[in-house]
N, C-alpha and C. Protein backbone atom coordinates (compact mmCIF):
# COMPACT_ATOMS: atom_id res chain seq x y z
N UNK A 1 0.81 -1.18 0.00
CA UNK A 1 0.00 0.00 0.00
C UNK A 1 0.86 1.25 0.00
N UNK A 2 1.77 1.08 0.48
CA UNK A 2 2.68 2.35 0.47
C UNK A 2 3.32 3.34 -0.55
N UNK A 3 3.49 1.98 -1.90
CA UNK A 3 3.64 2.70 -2.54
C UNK A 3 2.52 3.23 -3.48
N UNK A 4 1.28 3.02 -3.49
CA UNK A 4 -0.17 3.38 -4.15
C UNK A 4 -0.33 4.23 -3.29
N UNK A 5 -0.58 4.53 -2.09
CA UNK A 5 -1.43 5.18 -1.28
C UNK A 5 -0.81 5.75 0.23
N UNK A 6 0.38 6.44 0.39
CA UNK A 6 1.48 6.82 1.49
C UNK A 6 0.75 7.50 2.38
N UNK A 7 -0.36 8.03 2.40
CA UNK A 7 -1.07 8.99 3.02
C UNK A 7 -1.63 7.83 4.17
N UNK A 8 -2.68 6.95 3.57
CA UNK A 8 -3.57 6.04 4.29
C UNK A 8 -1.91 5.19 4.89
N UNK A 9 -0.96 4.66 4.46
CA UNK A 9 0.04 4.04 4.64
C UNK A 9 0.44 3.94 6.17
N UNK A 10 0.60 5.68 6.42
CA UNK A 10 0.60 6.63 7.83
C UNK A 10 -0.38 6.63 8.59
N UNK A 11 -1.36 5.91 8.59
CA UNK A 11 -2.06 6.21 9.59
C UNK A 11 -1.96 5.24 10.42
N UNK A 12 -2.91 5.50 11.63
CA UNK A 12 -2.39 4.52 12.93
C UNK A 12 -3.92 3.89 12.27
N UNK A 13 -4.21 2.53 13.06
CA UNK A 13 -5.22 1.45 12.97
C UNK A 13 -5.53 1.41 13.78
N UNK A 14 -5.21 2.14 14.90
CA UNK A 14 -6.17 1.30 16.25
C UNK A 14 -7.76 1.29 15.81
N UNK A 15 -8.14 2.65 15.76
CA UNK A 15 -9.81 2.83 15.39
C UNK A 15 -10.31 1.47 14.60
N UNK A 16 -9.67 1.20 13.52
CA UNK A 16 -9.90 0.14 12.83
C UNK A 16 -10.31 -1.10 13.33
N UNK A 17 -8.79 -1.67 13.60
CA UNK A 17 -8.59 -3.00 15.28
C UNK A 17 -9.80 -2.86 15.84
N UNK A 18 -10.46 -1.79 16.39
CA UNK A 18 -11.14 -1.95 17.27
C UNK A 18 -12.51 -2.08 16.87
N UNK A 19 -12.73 -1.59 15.36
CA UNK A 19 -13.65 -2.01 15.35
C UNK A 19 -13.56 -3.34 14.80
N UNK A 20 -13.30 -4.16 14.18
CA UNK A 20 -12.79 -5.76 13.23
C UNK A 20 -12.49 -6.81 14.58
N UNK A 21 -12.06 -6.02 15.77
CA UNK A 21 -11.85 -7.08 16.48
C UNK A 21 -10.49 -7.91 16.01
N UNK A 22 -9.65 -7.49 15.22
CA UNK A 22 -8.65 -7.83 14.97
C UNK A 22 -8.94 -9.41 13.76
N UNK A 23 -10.15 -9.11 13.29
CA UNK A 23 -9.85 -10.40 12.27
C UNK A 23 -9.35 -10.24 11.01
N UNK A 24 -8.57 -11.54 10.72
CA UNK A 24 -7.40 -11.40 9.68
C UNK A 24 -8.41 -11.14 8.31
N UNK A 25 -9.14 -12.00 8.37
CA UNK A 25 -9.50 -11.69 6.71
C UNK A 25 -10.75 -9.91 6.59
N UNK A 26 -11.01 -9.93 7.42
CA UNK A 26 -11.60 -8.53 7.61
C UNK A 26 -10.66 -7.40 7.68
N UNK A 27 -9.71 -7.45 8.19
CA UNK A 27 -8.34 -6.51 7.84
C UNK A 27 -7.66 -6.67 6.42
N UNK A 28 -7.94 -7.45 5.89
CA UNK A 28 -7.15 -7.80 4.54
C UNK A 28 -8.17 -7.18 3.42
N UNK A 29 -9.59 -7.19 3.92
CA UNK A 29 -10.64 -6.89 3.08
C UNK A 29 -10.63 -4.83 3.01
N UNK A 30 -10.44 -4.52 4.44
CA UNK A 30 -10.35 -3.12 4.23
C UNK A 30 -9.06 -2.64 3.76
N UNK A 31 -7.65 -3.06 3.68
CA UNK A 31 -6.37 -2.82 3.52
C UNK A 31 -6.76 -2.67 1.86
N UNK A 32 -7.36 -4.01 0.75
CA UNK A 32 -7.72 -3.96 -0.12
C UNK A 32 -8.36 -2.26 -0.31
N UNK A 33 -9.76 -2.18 0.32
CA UNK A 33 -10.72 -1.11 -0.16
C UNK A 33 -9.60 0.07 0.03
N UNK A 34 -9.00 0.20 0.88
CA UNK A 34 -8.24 1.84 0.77
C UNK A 34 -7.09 1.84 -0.32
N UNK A 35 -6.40 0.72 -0.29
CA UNK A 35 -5.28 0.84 -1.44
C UNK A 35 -6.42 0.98 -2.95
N UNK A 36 -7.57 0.39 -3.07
CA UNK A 36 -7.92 0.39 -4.56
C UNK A 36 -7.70 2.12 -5.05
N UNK A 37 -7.95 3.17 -4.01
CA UNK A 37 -8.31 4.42 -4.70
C UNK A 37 -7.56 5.40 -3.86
N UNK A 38 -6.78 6.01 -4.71
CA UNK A 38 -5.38 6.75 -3.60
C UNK A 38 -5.86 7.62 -2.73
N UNK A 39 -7.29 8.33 -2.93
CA UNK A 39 -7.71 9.24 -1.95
C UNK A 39 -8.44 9.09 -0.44
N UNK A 40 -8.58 7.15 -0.83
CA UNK A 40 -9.06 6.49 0.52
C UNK A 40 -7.80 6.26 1.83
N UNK A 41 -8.58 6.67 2.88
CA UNK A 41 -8.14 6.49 3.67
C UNK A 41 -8.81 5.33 4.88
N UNK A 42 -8.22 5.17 6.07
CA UNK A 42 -8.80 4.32 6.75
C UNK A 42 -9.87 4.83 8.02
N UNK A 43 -9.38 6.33 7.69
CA UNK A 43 -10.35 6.69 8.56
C UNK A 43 -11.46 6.97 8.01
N UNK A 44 -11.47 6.60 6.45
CA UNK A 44 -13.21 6.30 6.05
C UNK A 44 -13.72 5.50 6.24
N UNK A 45 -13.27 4.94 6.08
CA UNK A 45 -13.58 3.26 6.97
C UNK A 45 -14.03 3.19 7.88
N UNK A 46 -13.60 3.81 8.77
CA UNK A 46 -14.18 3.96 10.48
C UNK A 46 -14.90 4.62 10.29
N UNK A 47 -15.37 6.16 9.74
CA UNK A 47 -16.71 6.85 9.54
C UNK A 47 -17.66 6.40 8.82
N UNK A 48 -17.28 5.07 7.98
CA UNK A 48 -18.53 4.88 7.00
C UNK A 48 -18.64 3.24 8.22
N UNK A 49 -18.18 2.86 8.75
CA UNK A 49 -18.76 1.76 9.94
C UNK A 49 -19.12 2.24 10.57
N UNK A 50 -18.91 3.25 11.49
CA UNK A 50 -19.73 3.58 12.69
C UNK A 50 -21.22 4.52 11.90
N UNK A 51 -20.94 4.81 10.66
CA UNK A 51 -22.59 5.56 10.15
C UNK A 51 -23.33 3.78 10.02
N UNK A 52 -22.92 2.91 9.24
CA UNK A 52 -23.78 1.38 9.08
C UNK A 52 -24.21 1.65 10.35
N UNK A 53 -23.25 0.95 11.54
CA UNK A 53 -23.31 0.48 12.91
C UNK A 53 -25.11 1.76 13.34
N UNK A 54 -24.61 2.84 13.28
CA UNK A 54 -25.71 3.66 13.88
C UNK A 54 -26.90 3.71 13.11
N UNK A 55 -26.69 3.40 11.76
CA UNK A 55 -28.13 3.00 11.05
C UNK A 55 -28.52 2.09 11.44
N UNK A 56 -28.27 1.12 11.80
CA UNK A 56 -28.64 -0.42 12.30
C UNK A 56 -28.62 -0.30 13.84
N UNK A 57 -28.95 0.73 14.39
CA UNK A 57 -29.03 0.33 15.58
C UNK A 57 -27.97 -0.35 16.33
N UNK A 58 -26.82 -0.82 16.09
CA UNK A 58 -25.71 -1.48 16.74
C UNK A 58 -24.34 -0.51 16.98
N UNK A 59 -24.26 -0.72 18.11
CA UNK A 59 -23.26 -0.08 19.08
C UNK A 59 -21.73 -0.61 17.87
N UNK A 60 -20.73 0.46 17.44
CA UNK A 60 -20.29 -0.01 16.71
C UNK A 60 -18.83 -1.10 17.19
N UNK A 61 -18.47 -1.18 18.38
CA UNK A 61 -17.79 -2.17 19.07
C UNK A 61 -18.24 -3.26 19.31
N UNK A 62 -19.93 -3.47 19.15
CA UNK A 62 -21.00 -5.22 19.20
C UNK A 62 -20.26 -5.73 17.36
N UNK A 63 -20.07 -4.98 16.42
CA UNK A 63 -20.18 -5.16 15.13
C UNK A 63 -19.52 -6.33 14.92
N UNK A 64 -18.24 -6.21 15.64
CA UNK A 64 -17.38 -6.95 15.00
C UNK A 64 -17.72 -8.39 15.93
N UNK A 65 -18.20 -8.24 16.76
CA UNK A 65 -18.32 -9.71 17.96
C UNK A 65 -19.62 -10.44 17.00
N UNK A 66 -20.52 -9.65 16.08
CA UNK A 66 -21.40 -10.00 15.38
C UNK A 66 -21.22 -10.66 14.55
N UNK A 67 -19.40 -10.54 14.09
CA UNK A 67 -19.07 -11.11 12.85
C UNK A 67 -18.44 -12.25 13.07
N UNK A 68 -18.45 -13.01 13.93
CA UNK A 68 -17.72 -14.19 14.81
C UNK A 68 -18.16 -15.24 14.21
């Protein structure tokens, strides 16, 4: 990703982690979505999960225990 996308490259993941719960193929799936388009970052990711999570009524830290 670093060399497609250096911006998202830099960022920290915790927000992320925390929401995925740390699963491998769910981290591999968003690493994909931000490298496809150089202006993505990962903290869209986290704003466009926690908007799902709050449309759906789910606390966005239940999300990922949902995905078990």
């Amino acid at each position: 990703m670093e060399d497609r996308n250096t911006d998202a490259a830099a960022e920290p993941l915790d927000a992320v982690l925390d929401r995925l719960d740390g699963l491998p193929l769910a981290l591999d799936e968003v690493g994909a979505w931000v490298a496809r388009t150089p202006e993505r970052r990962f903290s869209d990711f986290v704003r466009r999960y926690d908007n799902h999570a709050h449309e759906y009524g789910i606390h966005s830290e239940l999300v990922a225990g949902m995905l078990e």
